[in-house]
C-alpha atoms as a PDB file:
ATOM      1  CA  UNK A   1       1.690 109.162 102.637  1.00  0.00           C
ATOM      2  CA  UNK A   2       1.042 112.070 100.291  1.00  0.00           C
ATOM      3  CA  UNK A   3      -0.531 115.556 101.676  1.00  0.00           C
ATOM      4  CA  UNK A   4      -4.177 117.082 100.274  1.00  0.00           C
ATOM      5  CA  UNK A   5      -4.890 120.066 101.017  1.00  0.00           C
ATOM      6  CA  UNK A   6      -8.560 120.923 101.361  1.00  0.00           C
ATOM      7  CA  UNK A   7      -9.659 124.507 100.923  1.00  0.00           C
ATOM      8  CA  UNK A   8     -13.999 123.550 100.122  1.00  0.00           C
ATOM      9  CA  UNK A   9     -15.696 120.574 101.216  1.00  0.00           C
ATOM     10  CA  UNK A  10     -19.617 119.510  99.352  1.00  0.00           C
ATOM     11  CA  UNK A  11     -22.437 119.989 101.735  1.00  0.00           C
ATOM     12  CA  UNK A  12     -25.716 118.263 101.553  1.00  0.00           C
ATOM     13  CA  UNK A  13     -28.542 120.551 103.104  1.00  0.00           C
ATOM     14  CA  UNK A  14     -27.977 119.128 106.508  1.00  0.00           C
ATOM     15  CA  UNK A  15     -24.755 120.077 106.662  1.00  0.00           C
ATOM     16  CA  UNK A  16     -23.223 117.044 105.976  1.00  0.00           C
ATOM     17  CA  UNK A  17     -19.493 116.425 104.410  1.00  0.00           C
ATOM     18  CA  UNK A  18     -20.107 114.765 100.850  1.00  0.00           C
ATOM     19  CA  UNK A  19     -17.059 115.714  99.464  1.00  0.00           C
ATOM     20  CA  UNK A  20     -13.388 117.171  99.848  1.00  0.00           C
ATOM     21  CA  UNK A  21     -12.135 119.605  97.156  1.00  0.00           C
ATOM     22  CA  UNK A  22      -9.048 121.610  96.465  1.00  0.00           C
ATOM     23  CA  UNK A  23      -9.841 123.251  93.155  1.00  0.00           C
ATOM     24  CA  UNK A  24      -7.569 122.313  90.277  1.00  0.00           C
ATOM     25  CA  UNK A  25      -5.565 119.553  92.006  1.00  0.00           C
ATOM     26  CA  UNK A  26      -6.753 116.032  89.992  1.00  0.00           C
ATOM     27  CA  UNK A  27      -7.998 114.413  93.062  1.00  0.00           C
ATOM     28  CA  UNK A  28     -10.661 117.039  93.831  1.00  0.00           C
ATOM     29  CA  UNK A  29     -13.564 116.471  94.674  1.00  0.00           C
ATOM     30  CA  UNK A  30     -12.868 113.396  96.829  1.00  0.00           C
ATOM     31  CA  UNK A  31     -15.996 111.406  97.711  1.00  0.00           C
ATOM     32  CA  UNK A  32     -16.212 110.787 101.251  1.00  0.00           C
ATOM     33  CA  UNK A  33     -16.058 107.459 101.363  1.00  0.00           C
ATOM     34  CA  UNK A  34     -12.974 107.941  99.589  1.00  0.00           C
ATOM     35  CA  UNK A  35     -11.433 110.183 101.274  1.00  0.00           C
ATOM     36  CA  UNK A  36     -12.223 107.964 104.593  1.00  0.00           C
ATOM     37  CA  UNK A  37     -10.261 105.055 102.770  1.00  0.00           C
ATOM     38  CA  UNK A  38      -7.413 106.751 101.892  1.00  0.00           C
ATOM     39  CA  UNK A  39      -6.767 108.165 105.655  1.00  0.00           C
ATOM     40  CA  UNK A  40      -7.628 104.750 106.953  1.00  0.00           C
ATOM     41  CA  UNK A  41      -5.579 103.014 104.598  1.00  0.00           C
ATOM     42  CA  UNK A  42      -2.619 105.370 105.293  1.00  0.00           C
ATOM     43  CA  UNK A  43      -2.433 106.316 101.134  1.00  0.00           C
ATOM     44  CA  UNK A  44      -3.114 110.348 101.792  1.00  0.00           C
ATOM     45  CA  UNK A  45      -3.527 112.538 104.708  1.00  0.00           C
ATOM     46  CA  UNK A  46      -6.194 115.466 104.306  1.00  0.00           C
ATOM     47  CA  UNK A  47      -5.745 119.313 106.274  1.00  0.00           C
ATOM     48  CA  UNK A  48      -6.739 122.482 105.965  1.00  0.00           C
ATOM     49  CA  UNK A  49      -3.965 124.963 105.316  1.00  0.00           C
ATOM     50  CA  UNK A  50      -3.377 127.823 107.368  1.00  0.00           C
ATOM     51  CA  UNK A  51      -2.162 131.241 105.665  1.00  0.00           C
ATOM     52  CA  UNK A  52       0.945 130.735 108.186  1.00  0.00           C
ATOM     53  CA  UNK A  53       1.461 127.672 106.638  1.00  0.00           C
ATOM     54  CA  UNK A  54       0.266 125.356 109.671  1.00  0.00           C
ATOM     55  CA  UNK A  55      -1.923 122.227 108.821  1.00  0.00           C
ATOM     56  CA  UNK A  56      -4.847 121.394 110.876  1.00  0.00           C
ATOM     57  CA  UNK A  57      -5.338 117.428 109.638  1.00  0.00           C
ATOM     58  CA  UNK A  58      -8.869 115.738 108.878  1.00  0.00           C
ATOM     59  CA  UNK A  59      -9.782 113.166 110.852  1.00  0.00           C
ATOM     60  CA  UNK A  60     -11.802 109.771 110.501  1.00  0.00           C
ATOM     61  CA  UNK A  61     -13.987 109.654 113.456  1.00  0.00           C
ATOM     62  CA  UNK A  62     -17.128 107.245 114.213  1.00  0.00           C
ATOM     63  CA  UNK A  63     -20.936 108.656 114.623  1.00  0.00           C
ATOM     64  CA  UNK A  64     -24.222 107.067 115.090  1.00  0.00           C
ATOM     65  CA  UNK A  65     -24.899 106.834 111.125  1.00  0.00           C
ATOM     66  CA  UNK A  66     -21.099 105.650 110.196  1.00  0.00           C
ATOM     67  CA  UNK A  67     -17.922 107.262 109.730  1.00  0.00           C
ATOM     68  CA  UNK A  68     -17.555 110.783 109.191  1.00  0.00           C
ATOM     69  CA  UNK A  69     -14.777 113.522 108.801  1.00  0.00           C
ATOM     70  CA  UNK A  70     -13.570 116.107 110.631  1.00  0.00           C
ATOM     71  CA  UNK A  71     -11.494 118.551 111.909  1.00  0.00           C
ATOM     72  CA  UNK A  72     -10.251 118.459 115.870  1.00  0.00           C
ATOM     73  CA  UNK A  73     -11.770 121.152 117.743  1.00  0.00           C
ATOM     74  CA  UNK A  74      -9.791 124.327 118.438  1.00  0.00           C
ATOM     75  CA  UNK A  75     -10.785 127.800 118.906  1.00  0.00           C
ATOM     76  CA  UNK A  76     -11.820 129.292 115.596  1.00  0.00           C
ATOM     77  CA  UNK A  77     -14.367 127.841 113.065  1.00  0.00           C
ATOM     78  CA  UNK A  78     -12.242 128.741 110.139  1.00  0.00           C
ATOM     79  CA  UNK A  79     -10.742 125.411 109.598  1.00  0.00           C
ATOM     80  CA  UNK A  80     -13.867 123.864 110.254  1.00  0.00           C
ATOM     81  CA  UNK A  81     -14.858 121.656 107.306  1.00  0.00           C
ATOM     82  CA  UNK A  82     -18.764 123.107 107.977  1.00  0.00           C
ATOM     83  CA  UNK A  83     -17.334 126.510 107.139  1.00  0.00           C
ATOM     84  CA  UNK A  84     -15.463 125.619 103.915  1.00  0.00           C
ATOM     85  CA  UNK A  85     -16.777 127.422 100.593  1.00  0.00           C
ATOM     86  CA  UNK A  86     -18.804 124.944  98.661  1.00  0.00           C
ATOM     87  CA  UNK A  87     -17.425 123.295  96.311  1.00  0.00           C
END
């Protein structure tokens, strides 16, 4: 399983996670729907990078509407994919 990491995530106006994106890496931006099938799949695993080089991974989780991604909860917003810079 190869590593992406995410550093911006596309937004629709609700707030919703369109996209994944890593600026200049080929993959970026990864549809959701993509991105869901490659963690489900097993083909990639998507985190958000820490400056002290930790990971926090993105998750596949259900929701009312479908599947959606996310980050676990912890305590800071920062790796939040919400808080991302658009991408």
């Amino acid at each position: 399983m190869a590593e992406r990491a995410v550093v911006q995530s596309k937004k629709d106006r609700d707030g919703d996670i369109l996209a994944l994106c890593n600026p200049g890496e080929y993959w970026s931006p990864r549809s959701k729907a993509d991105a869901i099938q490659d963690i489900e799949s097993g083909v990639h695993q998507y985190y958000v990078p820490w400056n002290d080089g930790t990971k926090t991974t993105i998750r596949v989780v259900p929701g009312s509407t479908g599947k959606y991604l996310r980050t676990d909860k912890d305590n800071t917003s920062r790796n939040n994919l919400d808080d991302l810079s658009d991408c």
